[in-house]
C-alpha atoms as a PDB file:
ATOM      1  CA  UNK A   1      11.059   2.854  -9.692  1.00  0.00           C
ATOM      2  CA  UNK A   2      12.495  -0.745 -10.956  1.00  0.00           C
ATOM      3  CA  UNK A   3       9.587  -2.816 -12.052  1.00  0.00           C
ATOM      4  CA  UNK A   4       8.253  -5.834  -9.762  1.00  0.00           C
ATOM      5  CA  UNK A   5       6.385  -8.859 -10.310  1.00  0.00           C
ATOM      6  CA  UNK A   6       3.101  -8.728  -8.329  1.00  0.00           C
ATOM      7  CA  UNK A   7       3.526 -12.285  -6.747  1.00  0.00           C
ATOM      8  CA  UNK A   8       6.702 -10.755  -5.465  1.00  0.00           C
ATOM      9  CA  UNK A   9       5.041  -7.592  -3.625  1.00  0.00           C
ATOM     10  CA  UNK A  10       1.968  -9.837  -1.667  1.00  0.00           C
ATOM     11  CA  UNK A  11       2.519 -10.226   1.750  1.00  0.00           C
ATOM     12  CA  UNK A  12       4.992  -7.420   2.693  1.00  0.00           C
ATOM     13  CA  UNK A  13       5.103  -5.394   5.254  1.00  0.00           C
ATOM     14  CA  UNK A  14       3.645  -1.537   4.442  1.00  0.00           C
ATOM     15  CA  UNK A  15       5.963   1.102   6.092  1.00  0.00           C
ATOM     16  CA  UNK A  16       5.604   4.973   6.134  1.00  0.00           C
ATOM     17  CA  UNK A  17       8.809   6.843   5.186  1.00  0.00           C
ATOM     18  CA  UNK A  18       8.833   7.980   9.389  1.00  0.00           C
ATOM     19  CA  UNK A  19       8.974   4.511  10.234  1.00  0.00           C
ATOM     20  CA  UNK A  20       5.333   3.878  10.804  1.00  0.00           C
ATOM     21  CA  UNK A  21       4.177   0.167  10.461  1.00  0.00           C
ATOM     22  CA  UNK A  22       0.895   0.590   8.357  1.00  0.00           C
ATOM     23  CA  UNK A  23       0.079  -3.185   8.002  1.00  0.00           C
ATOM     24  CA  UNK A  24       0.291  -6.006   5.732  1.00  0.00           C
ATOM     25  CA  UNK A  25       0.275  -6.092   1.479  1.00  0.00           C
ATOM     26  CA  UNK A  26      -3.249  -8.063   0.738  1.00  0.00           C
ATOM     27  CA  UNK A  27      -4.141  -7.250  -3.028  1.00  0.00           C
ATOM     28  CA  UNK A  28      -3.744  -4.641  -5.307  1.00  0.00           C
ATOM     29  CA  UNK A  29      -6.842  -3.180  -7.531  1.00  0.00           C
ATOM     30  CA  UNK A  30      -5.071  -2.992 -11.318  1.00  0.00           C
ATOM     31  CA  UNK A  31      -6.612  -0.802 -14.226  1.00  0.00           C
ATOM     32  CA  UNK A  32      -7.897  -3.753 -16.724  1.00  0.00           C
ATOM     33  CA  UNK A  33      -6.890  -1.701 -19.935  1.00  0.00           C
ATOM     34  CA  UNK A  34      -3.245  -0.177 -19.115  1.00  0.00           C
ATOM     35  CA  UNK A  35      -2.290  -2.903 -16.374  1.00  0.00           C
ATOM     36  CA  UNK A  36      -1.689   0.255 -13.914  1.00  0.00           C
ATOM     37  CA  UNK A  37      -1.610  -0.982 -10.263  1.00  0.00           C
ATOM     38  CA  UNK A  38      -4.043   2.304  -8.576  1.00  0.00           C
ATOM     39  CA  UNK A  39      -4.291   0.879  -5.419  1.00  0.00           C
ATOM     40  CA  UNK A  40      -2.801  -1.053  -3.250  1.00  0.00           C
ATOM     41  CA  UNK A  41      -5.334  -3.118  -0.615  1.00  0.00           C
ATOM     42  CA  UNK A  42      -3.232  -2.982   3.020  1.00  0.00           C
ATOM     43  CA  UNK A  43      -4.491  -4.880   6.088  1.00  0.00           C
ATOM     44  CA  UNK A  44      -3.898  -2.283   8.933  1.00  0.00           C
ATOM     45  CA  UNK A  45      -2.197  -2.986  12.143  1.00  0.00           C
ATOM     46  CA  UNK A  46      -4.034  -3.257  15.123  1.00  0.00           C
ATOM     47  CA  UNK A  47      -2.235  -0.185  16.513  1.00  0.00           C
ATOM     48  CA  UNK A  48      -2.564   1.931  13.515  1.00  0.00           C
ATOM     49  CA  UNK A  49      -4.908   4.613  13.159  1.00  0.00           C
ATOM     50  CA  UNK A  50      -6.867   4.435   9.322  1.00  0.00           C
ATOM     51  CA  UNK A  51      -9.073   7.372  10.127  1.00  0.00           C
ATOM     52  CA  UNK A  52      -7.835   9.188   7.203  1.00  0.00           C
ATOM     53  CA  UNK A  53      -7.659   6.674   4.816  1.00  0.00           C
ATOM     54  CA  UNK A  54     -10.330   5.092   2.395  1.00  0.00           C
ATOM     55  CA  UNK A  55     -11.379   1.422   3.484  1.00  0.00           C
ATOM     56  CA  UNK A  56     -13.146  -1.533   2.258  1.00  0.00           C
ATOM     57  CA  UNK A  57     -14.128  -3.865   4.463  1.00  0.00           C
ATOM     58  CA  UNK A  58     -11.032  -4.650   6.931  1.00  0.00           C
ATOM     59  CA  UNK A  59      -8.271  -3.083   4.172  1.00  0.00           C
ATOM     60  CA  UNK A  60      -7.272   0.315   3.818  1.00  0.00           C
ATOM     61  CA  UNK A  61      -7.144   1.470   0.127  1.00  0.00           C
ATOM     62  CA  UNK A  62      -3.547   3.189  -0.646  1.00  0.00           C
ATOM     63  CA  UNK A  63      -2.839   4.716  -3.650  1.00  0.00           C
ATOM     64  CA  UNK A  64      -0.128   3.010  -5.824  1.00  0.00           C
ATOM     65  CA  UNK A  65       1.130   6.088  -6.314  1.00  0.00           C
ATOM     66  CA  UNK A  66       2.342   6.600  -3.016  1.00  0.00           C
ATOM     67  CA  UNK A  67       4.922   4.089  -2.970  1.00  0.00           C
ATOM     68  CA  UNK A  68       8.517   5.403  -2.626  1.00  0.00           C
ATOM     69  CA  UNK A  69      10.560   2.246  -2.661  1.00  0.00           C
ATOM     70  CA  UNK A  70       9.892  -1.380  -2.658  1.00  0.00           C
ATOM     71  CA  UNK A  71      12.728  -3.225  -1.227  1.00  0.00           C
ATOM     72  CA  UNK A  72      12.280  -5.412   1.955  1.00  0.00           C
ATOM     73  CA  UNK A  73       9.193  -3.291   2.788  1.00  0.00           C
ATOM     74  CA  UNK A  74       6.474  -0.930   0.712  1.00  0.00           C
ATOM     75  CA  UNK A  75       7.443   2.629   1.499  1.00  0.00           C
ATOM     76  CA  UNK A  76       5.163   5.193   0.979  1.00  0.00           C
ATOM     77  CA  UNK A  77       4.599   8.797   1.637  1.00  0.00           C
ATOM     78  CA  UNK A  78       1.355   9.024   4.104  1.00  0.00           C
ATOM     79  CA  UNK A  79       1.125  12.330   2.811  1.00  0.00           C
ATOM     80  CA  UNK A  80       0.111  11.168  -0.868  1.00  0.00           C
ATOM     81  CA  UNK A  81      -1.631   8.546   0.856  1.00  0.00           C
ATOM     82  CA  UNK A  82      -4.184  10.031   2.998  1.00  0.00           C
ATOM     83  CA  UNK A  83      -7.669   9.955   1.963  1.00  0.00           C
END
């Protein structure tokens, strides 16, 4: 994966790879010695059930790791993502 500019990746919209709308980008949790994004912190949709997923407080956690493409929208692979 091409590398991005975190200012750049705030904001946009979270898709799964079926389509899903997960929610919204709202911070990302970043290992202090390597600079390693691990997680990614998503404000769900409404509609979207987090069940399986880690939280804090109103985000959903989602591992960086996850991600499949970053283009208009974050892909990622709910698979890798679940909790």
């Amino acid at each position: 994966m091409s590398k991005e500019f975190a200012r750049n990746l705030f904001n946009k919209q979270v898709m799964a790879t079926d389509g899903t709308e997960i929610g919204v980008l709202s911070n990302i949790v970043v290992e202090i010695r390597g600079g390693n994004i691990i997680d990614m912190m998503v404000i769900p949709n409404p509609n979207f059930d987090t069940t399986r997923y880690r939280k804090e407080d109103n985000f959903i956690l989602i591992p960086f790791d996850s991600v499949s493409a970053i283009k208009d929208y974050i892909i990622i692979d709910k698979m890798k993502a679940k909790a």
